[in-house]
PDB file of N, CA and C in Angstrom:
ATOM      1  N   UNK A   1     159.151 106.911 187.214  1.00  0.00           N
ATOM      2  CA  UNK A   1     160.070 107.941 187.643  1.00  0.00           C
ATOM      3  C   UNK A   1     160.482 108.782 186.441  1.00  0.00           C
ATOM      4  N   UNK A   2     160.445 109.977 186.678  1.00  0.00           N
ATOM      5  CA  UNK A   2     161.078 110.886 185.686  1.00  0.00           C
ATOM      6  C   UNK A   2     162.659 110.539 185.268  1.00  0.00           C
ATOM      7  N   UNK A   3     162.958 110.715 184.153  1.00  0.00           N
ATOM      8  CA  UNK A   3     163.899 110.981 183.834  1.00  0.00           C
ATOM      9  C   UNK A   3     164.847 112.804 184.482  1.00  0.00           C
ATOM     10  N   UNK A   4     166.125 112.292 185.178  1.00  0.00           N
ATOM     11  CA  UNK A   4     166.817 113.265 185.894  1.00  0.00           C
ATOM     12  C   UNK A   4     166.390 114.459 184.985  1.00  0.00           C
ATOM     13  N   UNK A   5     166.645 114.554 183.557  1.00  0.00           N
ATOM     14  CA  UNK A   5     166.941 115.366 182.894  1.00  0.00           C
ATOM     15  C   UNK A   5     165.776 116.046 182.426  1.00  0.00           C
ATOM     16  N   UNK A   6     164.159 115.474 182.969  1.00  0.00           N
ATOM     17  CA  UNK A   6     163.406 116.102 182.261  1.00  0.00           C
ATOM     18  C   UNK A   6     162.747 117.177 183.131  1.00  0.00           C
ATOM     19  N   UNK A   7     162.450 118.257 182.708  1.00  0.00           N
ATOM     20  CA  UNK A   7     161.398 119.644 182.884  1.00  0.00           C
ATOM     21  C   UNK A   7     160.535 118.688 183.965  1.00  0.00           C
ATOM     22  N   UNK A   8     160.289 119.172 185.504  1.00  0.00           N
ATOM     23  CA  UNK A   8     159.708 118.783 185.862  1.00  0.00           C
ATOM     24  C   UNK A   8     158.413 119.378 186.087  1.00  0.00           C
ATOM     25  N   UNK A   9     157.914 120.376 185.448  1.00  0.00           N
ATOM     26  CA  UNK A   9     157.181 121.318 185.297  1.00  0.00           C
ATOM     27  C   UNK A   9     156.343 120.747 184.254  1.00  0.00           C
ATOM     28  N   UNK A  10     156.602 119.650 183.462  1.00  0.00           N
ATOM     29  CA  UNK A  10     156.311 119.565 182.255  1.00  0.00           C
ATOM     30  C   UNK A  10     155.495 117.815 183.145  1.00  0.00           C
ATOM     31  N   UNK A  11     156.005 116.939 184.200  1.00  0.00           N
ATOM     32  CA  UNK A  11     155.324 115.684 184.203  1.00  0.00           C
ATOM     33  C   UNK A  11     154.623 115.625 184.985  1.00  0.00           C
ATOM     34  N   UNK A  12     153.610 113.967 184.154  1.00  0.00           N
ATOM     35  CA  UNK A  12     152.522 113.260 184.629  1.00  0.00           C
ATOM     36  C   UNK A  12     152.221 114.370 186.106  1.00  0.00           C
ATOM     37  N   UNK A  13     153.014 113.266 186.794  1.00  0.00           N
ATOM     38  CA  UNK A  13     152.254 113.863 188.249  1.00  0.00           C
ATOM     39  C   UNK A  13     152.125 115.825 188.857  1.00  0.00           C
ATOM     40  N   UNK A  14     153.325 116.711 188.440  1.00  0.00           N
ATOM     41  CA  UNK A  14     152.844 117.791 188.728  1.00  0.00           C
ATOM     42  C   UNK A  14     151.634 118.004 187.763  1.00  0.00           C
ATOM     43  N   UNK A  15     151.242 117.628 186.637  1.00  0.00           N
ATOM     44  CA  UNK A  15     150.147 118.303 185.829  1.00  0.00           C
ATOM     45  C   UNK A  15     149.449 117.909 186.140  1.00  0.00           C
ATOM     46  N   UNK A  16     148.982 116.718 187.147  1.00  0.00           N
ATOM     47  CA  UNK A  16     147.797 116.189 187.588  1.00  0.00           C
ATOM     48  C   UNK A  16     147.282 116.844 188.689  1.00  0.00           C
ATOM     49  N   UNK A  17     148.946 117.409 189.828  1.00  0.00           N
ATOM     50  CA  UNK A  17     148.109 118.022 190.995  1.00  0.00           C
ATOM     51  C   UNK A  17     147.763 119.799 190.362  1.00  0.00           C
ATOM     52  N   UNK A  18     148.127 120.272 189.163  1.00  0.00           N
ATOM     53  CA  UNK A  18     147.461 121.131 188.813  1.00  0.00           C
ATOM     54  C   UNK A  18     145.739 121.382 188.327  1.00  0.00           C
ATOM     55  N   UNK A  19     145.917 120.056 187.605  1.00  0.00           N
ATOM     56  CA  UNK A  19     144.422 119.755 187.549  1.00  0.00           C
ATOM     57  C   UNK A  19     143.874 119.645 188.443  1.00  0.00           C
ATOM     58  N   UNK A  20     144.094 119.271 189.751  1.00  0.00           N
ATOM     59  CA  UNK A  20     143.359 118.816 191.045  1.00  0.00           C
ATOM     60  C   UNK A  20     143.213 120.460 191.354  1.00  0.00           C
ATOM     61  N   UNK A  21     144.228 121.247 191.594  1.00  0.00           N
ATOM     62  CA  UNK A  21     143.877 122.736 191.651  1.00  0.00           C
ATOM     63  C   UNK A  21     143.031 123.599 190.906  1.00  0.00           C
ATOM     64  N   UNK A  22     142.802 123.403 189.920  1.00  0.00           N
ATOM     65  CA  UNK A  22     141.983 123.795 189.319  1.00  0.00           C
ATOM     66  C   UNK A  22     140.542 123.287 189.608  1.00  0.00           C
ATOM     67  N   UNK A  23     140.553 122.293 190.060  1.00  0.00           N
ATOM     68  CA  UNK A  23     138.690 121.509 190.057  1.00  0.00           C
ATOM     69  C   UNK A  23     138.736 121.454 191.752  1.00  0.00           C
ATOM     70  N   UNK A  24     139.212 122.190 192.585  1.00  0.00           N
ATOM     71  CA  UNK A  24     139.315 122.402 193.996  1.00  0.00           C
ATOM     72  C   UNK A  24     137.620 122.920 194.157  1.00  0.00           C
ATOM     73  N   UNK A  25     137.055 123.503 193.457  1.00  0.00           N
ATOM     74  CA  UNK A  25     135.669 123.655 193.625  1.00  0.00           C
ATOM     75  C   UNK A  25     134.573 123.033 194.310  1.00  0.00           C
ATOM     76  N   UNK A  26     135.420 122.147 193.784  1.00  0.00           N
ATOM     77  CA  UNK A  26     134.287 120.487 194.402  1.00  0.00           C
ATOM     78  C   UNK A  26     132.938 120.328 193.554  1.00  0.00           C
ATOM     79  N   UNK A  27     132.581 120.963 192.404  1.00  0.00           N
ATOM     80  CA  UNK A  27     131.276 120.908 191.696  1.00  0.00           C
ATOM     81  C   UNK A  27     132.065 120.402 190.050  1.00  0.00           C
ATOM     82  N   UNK A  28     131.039 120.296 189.949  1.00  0.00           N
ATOM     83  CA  UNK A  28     131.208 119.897 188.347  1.00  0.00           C
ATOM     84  C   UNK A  28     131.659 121.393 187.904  1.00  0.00           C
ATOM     85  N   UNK A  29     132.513 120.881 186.282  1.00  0.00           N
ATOM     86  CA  UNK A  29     133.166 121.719 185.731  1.00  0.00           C
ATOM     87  C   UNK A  29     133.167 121.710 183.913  1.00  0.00           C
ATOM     88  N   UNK A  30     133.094 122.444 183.223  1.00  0.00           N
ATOM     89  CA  UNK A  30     133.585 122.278 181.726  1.00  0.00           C
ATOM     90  C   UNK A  30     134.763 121.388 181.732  1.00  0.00           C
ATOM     91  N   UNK A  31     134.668 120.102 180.750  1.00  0.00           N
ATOM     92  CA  UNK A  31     136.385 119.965 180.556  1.00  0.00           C
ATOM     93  C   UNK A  31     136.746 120.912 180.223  1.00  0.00           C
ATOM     94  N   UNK A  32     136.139 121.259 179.022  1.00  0.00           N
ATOM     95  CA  UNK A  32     136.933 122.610 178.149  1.00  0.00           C
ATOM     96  C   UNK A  32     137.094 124.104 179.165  1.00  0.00           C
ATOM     97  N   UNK A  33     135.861 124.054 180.494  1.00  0.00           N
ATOM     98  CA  UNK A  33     137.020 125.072 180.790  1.00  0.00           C
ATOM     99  C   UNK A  33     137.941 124.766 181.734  1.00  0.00           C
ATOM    100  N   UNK A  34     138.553 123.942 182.278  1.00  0.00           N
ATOM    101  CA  UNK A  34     139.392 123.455 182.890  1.00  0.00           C
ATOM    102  C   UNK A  34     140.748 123.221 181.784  1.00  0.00           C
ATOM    103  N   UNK A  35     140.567 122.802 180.360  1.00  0.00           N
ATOM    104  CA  UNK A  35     141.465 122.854 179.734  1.00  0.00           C
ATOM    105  C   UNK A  35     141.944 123.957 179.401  1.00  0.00           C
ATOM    106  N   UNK A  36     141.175 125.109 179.031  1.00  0.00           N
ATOM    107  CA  UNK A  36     141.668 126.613 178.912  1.00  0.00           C
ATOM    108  C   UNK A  36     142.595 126.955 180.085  1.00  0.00           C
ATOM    109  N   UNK A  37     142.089 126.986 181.390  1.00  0.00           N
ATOM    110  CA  UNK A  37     142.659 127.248 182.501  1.00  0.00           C
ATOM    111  C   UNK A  37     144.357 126.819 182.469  1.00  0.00           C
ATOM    112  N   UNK A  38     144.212 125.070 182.211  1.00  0.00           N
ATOM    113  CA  UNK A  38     145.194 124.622 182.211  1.00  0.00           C
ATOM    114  C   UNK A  38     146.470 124.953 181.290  1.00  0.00           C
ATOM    115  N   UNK A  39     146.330 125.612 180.369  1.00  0.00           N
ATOM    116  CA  UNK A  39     146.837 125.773 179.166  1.00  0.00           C
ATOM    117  C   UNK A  39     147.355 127.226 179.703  1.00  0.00           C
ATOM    118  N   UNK A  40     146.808 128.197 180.396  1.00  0.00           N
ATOM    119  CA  UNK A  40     147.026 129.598 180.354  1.00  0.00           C
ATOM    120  C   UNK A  40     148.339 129.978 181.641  1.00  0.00           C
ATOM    121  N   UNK A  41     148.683 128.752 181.921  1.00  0.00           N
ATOM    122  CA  UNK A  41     149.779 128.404 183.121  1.00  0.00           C
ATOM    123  C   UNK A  41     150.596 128.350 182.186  1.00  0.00           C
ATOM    124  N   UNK A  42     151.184 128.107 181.273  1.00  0.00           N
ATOM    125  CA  UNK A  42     152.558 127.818 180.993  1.00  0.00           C
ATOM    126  C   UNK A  42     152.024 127.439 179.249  1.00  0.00           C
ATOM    127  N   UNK A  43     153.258 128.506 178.154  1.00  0.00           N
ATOM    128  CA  UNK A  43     152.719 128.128 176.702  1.00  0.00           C
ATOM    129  C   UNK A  43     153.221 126.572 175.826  1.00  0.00           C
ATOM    130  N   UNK A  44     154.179 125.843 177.113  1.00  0.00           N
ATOM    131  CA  UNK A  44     154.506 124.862 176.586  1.00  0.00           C
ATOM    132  C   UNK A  44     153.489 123.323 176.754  1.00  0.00           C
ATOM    133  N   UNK A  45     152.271 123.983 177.694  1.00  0.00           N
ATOM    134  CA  UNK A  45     151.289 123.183 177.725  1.00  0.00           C
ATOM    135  C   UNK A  45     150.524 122.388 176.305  1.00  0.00           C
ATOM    136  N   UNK A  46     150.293 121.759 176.400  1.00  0.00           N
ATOM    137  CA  UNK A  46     149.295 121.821 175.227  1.00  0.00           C
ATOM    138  C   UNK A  46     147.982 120.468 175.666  1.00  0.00           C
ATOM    139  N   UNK A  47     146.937 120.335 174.578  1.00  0.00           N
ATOM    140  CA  UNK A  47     146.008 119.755 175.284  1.00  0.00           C
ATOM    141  C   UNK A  47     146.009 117.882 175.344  1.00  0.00           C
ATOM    142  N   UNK A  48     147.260 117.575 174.717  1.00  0.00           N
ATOM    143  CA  UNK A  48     147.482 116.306 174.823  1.00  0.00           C
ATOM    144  C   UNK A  48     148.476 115.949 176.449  1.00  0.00           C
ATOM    145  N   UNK A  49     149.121 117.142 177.126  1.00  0.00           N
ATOM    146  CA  UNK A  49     149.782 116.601 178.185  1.00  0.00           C
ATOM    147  C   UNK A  49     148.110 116.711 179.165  1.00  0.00           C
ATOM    148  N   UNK A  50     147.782 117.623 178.660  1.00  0.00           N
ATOM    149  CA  UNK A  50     146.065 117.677 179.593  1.00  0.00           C
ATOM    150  C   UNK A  50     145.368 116.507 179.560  1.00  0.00           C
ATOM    151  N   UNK A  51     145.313 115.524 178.417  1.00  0.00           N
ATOM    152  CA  UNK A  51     144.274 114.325 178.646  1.00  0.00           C
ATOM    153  C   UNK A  51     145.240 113.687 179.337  1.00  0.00           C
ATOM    154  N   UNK A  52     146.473 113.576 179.365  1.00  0.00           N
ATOM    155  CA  UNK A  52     147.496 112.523 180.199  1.00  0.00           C
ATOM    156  C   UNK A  52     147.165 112.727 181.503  1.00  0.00           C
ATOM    157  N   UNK A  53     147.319 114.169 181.856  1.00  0.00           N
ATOM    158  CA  UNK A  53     147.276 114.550 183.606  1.00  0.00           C
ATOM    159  C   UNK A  53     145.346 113.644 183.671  1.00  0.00           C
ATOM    160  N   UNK A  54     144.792 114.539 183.148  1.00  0.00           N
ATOM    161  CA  UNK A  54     143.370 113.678 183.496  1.00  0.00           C
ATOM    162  C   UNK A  54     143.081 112.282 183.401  1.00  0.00           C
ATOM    163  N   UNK A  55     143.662 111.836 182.497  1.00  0.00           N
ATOM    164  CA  UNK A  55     143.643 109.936 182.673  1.00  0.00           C
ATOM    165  C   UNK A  55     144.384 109.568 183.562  1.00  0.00           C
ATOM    166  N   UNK A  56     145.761 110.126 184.232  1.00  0.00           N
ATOM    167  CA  UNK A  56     145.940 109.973 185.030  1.00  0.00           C
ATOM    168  C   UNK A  56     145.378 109.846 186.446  1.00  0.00           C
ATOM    169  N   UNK A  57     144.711 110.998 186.410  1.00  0.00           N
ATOM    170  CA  UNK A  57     144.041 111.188 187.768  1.00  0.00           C
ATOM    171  C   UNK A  57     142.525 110.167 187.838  1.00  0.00           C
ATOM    172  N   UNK A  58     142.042 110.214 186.654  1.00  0.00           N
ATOM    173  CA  UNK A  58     141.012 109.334 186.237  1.00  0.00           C
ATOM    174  C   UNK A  58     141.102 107.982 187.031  1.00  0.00           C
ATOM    175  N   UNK A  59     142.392 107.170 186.408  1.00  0.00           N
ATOM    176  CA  UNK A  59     142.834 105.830 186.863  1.00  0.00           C
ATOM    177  C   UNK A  59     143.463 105.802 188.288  1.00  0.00           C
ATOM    178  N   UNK A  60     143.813 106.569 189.025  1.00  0.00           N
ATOM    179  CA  UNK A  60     143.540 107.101 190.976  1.00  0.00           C
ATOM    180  C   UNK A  60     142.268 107.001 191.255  1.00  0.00           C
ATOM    181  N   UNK A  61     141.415 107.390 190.593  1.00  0.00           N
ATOM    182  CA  UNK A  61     140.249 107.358 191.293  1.00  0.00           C
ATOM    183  C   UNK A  61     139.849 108.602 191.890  1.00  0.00           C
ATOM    184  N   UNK A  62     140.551 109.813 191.347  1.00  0.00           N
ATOM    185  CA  UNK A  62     140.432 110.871 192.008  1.00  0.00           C
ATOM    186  C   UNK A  62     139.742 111.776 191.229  1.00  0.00           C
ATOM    187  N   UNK A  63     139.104 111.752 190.168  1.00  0.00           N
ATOM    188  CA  UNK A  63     138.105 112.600 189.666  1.00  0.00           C
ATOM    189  C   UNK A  63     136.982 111.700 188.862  1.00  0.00           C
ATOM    190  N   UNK A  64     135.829 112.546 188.733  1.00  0.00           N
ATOM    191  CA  UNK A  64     134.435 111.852 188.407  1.00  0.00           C
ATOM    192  C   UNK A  64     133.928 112.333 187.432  1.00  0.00           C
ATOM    193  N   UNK A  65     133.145 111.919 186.270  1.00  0.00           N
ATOM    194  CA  UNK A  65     132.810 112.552 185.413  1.00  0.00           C
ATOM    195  C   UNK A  65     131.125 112.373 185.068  1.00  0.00           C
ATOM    196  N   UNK A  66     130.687 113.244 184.865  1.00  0.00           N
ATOM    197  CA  UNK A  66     128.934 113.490 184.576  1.00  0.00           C
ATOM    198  C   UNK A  66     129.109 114.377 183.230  1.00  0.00           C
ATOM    199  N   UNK A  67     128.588 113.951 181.493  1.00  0.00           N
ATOM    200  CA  UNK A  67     128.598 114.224 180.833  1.00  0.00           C
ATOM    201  C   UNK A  67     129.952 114.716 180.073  1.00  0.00           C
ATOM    202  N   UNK A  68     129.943 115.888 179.885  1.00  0.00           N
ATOM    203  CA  UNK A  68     131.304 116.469 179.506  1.00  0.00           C
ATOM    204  C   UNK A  68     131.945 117.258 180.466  1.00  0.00           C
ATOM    205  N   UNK A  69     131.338 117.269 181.915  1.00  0.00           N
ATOM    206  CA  UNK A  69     132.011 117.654 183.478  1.00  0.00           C
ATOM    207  C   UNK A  69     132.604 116.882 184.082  1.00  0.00           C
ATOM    208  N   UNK A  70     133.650 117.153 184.693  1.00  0.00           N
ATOM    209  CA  UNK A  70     134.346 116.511 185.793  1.00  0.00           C
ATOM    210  C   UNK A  70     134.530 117.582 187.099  1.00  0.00           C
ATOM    211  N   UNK A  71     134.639 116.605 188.290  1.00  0.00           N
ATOM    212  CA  UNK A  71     135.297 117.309 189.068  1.00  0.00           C
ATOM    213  C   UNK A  71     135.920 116.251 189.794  1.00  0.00           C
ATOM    214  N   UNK A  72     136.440 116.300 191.324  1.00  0.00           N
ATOM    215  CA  UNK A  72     136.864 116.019 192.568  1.00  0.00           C
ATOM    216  C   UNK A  72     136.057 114.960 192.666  1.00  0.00           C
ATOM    217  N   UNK A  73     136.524 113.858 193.518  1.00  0.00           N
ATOM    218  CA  UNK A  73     135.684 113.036 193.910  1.00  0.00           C
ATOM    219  C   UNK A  73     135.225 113.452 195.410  1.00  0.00           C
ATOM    220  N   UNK A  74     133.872 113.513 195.975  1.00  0.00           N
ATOM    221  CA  UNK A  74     133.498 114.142 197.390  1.00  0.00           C
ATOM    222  C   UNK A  74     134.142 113.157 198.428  1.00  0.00           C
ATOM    223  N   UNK A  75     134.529 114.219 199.308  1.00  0.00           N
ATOM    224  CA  UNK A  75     134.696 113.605 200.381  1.00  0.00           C
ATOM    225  C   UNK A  75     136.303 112.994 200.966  1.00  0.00           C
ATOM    226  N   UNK A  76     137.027 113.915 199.946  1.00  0.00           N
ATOM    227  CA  UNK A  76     138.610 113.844 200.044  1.00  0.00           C
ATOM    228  C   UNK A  76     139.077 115.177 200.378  1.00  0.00           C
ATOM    229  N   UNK A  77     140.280 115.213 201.457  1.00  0.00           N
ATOM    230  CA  UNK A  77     141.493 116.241 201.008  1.00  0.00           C
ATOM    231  C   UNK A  77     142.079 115.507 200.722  1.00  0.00           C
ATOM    232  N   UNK A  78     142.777 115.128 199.515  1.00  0.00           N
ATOM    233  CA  UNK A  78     143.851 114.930 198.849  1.00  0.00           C
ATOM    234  C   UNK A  78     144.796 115.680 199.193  1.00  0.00           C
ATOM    235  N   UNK A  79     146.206 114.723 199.768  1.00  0.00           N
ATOM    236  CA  UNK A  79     147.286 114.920 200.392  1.00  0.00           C
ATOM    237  C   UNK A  79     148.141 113.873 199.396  1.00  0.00           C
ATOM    238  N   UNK A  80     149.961 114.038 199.640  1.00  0.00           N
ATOM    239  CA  UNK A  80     150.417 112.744 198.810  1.00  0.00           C
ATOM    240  C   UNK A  80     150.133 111.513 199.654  1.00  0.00           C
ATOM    241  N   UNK A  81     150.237 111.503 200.889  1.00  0.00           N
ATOM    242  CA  UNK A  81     149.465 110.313 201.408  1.00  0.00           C
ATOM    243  C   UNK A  81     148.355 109.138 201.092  1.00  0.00           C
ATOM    244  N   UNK A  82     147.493 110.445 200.714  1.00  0.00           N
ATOM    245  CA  UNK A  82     146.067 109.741 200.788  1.00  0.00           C
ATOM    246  C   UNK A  82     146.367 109.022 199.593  1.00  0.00           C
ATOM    247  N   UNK A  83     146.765 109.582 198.390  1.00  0.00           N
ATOM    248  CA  UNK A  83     146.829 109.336 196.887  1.00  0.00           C
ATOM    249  C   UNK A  83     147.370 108.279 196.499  1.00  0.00           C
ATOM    250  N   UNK A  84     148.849 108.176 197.860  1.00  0.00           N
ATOM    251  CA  UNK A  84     149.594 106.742 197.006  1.00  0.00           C
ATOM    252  C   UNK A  84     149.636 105.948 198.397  1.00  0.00           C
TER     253      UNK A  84
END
């Protein structure tokens, strides 16, 4: 659970369903350009809350990786339901 007081703009779980917005494609993707993307939302981003949101989502089970691509895992809409 977040702390009351913190930027919620700033945690784990919203930066993860941003990442999930971003790789909505459903195909493989650059990390790096998914990290640009991610970064160009807000300048208080930086690329260490980005590996958090992605290990996050990593350890869900909700994204897949082939080389230095990731995307979506097939065969989901991801809802908060499905997720937790």
């Amino acid at each position: 659970m977040p702390n009351p007081e913190t930027d919620l703009s700033l945690s784990l779980m919203y930066l993860g369903s941003e990442v999930m917005s971003i790789l909505s494609s459903k195909k493989y993707v650059y990390i790096e350009e998914v990290l640009m993307n991610f970064l160009k939302v807000d300048a208080r981003r930086n690329p260490d809350l980005f590996l958090d949101a992605l290990t996050f989502l990593y350890s869900l089970g909700i994204v897949e990786h082939s080389g230095y691509k990731i995307k979506l895992k097939n065969h989901h809409d991801y809802t908060q339901a499905t997720i937790f």
